[in-house]
Protein backbone atom coordinates (compact mmCIF):
# COMPACT_ATOMS: atom_id res chain seq x y z
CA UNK A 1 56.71 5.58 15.15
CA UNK A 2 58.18 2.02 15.26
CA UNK A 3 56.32 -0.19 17.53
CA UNK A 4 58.21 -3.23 19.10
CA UNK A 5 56.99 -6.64 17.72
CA UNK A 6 56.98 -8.81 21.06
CA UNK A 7 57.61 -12.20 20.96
CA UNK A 8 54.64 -13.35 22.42
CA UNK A 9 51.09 -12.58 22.19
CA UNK A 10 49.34 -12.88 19.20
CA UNK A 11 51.88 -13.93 17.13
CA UNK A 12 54.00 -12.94 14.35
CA UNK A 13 51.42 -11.81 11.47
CA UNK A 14 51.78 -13.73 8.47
CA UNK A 15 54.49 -12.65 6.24
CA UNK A 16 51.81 -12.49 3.44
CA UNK A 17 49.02 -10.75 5.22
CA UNK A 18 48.29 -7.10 3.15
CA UNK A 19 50.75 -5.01 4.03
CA UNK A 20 53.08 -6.75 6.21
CA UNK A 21 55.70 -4.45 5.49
CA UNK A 22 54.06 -1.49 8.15
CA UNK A 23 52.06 -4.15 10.12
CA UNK A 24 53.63 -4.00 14.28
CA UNK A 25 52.76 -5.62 17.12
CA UNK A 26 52.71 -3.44 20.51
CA UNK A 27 51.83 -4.14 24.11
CA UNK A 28 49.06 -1.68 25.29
CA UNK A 29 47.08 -1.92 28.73
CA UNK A 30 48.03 -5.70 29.07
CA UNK A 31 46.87 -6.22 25.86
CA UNK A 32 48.55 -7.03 22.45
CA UNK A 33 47.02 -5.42 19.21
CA UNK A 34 48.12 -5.06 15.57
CA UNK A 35 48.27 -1.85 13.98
CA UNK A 36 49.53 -0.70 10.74
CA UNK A 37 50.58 2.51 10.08
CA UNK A 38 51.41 4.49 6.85
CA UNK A 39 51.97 7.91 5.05
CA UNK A 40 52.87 11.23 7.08
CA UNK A 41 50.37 14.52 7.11
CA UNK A 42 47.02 14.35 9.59
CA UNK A 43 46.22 11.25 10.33
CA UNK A 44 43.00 9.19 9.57
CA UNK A 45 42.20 5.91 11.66
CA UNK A 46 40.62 2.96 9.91
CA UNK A 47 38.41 1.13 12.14
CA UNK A 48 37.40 -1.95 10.51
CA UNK A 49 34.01 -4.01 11.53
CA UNK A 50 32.76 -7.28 13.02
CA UNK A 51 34.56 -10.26 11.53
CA UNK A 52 37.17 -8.29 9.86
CA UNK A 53 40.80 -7.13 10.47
CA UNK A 54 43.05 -4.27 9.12
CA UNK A 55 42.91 -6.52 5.85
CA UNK A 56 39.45 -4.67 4.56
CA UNK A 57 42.00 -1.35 4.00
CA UNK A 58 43.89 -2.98 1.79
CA UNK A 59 43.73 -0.85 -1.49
CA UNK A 60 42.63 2.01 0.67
CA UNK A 61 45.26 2.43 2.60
CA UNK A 62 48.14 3.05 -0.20
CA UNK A 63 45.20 5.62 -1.95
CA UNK A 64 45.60 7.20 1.52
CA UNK A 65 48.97 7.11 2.41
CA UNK A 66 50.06 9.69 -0.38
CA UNK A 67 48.32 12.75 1.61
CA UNK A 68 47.70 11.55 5.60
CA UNK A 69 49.37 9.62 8.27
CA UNK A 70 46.69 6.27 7.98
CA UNK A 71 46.95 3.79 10.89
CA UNK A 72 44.46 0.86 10.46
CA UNK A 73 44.08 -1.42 14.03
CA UNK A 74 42.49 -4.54 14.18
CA UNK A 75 39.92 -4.31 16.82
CA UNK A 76 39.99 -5.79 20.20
CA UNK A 77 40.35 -10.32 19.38
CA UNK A 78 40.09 -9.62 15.50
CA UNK A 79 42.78 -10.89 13.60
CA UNK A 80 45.85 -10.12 15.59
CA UNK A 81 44.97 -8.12 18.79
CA UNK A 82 44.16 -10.01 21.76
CA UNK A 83 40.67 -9.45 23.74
CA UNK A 84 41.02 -6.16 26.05
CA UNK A 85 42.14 -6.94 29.34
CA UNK A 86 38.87 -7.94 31.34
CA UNK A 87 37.61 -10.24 27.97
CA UNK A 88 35.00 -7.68 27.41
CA UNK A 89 33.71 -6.75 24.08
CA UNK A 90 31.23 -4.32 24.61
CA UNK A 91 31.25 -1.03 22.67
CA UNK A 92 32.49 1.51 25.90
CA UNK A 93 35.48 -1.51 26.51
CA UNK A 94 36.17 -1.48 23.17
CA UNK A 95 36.51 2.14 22.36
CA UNK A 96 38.54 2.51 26.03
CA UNK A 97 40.59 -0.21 24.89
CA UNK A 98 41.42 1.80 21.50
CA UNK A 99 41.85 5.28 23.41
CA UNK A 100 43.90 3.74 25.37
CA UNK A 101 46.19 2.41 22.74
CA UNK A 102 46.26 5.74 21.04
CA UNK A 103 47.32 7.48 24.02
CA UNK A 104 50.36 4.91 24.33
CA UNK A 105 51.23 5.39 21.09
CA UNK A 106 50.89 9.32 20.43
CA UNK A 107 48.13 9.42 17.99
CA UNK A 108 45.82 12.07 17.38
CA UNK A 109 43.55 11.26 14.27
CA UNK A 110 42.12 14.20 12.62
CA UNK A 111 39.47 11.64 11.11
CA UNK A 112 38.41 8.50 12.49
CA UNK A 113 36.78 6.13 9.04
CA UNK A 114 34.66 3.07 10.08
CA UNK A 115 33.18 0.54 8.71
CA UNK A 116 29.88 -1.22 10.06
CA UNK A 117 30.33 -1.39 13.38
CA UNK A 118 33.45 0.30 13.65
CA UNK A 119 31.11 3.13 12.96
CA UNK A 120 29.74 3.35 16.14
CA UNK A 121 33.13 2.99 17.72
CA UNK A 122 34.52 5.68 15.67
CA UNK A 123 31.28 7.75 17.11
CA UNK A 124 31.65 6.36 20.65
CA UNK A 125 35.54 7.60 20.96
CA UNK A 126 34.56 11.13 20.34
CA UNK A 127 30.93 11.57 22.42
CA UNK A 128 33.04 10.58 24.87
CA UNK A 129 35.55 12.86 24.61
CA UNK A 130 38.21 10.28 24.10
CA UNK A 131 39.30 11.25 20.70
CA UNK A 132 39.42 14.95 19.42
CA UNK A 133 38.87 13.84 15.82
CA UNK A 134 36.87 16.79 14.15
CA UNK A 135 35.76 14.91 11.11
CA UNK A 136 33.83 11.18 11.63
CA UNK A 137 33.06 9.14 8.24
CA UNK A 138 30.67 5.77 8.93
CA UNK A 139 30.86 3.45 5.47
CA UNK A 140 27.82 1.72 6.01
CA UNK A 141 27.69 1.86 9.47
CA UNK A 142 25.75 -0.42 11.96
CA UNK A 143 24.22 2.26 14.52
CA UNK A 144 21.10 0.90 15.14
CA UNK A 145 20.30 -1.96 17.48
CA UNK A 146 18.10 -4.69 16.38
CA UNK A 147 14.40 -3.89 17.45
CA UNK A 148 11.63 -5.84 19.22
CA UNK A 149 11.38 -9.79 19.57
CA UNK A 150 14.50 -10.29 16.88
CA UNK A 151 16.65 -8.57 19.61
CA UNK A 152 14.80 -10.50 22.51
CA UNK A 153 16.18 -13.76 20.94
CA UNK A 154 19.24 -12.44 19.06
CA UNK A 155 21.13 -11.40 22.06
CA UNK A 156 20.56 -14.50 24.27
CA UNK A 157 21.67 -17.07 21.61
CA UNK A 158 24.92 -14.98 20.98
CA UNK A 159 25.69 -14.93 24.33
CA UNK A 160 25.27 -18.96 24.52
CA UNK A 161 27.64 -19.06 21.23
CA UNK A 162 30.24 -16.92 22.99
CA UNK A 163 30.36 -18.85 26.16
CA UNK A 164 30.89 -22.03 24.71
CA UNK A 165 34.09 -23.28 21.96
CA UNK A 166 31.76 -25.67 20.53
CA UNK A 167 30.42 -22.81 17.77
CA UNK A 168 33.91 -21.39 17.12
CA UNK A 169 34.89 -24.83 16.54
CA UNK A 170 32.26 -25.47 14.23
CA UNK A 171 32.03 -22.57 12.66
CA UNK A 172 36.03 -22.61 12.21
CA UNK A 173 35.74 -26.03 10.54
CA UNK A 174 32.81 -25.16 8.12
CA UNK A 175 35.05 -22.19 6.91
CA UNK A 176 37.70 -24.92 5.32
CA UNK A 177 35.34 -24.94 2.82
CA UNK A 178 36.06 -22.21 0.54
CA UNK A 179 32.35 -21.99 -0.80
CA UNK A 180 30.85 -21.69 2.13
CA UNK A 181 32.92 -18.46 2.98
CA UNK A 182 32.12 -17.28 -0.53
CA UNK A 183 27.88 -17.47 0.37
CA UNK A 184 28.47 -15.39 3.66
CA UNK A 185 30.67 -12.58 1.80
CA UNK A 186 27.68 -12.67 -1.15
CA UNK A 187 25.11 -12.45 1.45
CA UNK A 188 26.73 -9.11 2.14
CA UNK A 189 25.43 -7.35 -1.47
CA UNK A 190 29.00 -6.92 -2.20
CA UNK A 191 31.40 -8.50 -4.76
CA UNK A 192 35.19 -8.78 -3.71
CA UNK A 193 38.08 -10.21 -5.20
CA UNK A 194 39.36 -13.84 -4.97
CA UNK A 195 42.37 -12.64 -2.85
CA UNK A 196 39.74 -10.53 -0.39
CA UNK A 197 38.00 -13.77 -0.27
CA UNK A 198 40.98 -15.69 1.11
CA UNK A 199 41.71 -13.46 3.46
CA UNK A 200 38.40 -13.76 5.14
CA UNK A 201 38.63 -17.64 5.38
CA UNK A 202 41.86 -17.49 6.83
CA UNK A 203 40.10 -15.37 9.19
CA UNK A 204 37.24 -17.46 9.78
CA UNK A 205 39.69 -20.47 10.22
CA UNK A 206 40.91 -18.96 13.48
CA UNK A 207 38.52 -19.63 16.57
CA UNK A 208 40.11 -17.00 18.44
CA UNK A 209 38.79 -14.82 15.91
CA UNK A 210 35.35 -15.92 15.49
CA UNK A 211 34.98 -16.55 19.47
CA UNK A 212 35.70 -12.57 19.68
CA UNK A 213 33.16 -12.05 16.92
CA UNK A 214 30.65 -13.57 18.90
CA UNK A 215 31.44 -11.97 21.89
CA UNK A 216 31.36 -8.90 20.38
CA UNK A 217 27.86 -9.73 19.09
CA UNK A 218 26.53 -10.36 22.34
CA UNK A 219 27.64 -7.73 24.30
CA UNK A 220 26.72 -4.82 21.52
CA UNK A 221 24.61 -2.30 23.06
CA UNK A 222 23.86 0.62 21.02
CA UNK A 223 21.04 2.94 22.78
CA UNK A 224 22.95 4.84 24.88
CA UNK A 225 25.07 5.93 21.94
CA UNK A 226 21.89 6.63 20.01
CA UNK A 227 20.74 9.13 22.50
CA UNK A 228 23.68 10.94 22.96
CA UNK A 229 24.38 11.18 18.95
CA UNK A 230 22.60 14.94 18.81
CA UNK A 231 25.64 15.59 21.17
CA UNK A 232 27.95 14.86 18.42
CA UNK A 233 30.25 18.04 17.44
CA UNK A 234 32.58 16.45 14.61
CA UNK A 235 31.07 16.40 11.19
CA UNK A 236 29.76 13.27 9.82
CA UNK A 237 29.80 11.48 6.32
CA UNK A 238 28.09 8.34 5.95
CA UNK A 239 28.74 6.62 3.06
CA UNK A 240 25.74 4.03 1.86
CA UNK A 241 26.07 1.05 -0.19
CA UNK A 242 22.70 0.94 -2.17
CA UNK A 243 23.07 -3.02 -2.58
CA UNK A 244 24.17 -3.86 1.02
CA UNK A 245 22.13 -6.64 2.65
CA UNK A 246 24.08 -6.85 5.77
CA UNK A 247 22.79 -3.12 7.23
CA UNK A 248 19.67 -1.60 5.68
CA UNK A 249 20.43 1.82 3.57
CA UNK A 250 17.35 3.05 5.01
CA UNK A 251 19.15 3.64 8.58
CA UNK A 252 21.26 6.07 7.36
CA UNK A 253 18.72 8.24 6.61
CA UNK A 254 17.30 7.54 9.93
CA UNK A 255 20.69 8.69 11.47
CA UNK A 256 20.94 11.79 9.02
CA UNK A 257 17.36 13.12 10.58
CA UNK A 258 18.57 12.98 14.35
CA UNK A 259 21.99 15.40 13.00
CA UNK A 260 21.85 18.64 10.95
CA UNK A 261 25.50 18.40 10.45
CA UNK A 262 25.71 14.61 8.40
CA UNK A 263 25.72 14.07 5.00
CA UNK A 264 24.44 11.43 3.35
CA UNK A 265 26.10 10.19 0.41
CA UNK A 266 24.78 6.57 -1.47
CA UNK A 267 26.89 5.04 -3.93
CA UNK A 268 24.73 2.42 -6.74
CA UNK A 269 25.79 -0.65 -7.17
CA UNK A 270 28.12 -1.43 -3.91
CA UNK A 271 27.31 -3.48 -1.07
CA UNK A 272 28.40 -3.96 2.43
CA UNK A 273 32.03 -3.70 2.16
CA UNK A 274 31.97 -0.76 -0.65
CA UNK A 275 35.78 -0.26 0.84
CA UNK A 276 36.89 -3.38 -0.96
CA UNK A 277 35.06 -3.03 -4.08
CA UNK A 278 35.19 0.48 -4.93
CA UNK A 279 38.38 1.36 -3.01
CA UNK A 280 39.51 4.40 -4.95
CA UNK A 281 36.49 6.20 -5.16
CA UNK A 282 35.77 5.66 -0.85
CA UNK A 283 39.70 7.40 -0.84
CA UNK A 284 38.81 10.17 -2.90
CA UNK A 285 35.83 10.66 -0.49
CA UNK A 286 37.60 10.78 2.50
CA UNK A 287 39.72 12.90 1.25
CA UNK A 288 37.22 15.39 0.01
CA UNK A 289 34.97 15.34 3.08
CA UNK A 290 38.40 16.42 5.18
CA UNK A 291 39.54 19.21 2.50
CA UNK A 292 35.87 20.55 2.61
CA UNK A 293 36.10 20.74 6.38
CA UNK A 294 38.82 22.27 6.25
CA UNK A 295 38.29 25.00 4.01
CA UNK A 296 35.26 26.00 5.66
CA UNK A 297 37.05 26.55 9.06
């Protein structure tokens, strides 16, 4: 489908963002969001995670695109999709916002794929019955909340971040400094390439972007998703990075004891953003998990 690239919003997207060739812009519930879109067979939707865009796909995408329909959206004030009408950026608006947009534009993903915290949003859109996606894969995803007094302070000081521009400023300003982007993508366990690199600190650079990060920090509540995850019909995949430092490996096993039907599957050597590392070999999982699914209908 060709999606109309308004002329306001967002913004053009920069001619030499990843994939720019099947990047459109389109006007959904008052809203303006970037989606790419590649490939033809079932489709799989990339949901990337906090502080990221459709960018993180980049080599996955094309090792997609060969054998499914792959649209990749950049979530709800992340690179170039405004905030959801109503400048909420809790999990339920989120995931509305992204059902909506789906509806609008046709899709019906047989597979939803996402990463961190676009995990739980992947999870959230079909508990809820908002996407009939029979197959869910989480690549080191974020699904449980932070516990005890580290959530008693966490919460309140994001919320004071997202309500002022002071931090986005600041924070916006300290990521002109190319090392300093480099530390925060280390402190991650993962290794990416000097290209992935700059595409984060163009990222960073953008207070829009990093005020919706914050937001999105703030308002992230995950218990109610927690207790209706032995609800969960689809079959799930979680993928673990065994050198990630941004989300323990332990809580995937945690998740894999609440469901019969997830598997568990830990990769050595990768860290948080395994996608952009090892991007072949997370394709050629995806693609097996579906084909299994499939042939055990």
């Amino acid at each position: 489908m060709t999606l109309a690239m308004p002329s306001t919003g967002v913004g053009s997207v920069p001619y030499d963002w990843p994939h720019r060739s099947i990047s459109r812009l389109t006007v959904s519930q008052g809203s303006t969001w970037h989606v790419q879109r590649a490939g033809r067979g079932d489709t799989i939707l990339l949901l990337h995670g906090t502080a990221a865009s459709t960018h993180t796909w980049r080599d996955v995408i094309p090792a997609l695109s060969n054998s499914f329909d792959v649209v990749a959206v950049d979530l709800p004030g992340h690179g170039f999709s405004e905030r959801v009408v109503g400048d909420s950026m809790s999990l339920d608006d989120i995931s509305d916002g992204i059902a909506g947009l789906l509806q609008d534009l046709k899709i019906s993903p047989r597979c939803i794929v996402g990463h961190s915290a676009g995990a739980a949003v992947a999870l959230n859109l079909v508990l809820k019955n908002r996407v009939a996606a029979g197959h869910v894969i989480g690549i080191n995803a974020a699904l449980l909340p932070f516990g005890g007094t580290l959530r008693n302070v966490f919460s309140p000081l994001a919320r004071f971040f997202a309500s002022t521009r002071l931090m986005p400023k600041m924070l916006a300003r300290r990521a002109t400094d190319k090392r300093a982007v480099e530390r925060v993508l280390n402190g991650t366990g993962s290794t990416i390439d000097p290209d992935g690199t700059e595409y984060y600190q163009r990222l960073f650079q953008r207070e829009s972007h990093l005020s919706s990060v914050l937001q999105m920090m703030a308002s992230w509540e995950l218990g109610p998703l927690l207790e209706e995850l032995s609800e969960l019909q689809a079959r799930l995949m979680l993928i673990v990075g065994e050198e990630d430092q941004a989300v323990s490996p332990k809580e995937a096993n945690s998740i894999g004891k609440l469901l019969n039907r997830t598997e568990v599957l830990r990769l050595p050597g990768l860290g948080h953003l395994a996608h952009e590392e090892a991007p072949t070999r997370i394709a050629e999982l995806i693609r097996e998990f579906i084909e299994a699914g499939e042939s055990n209908v």
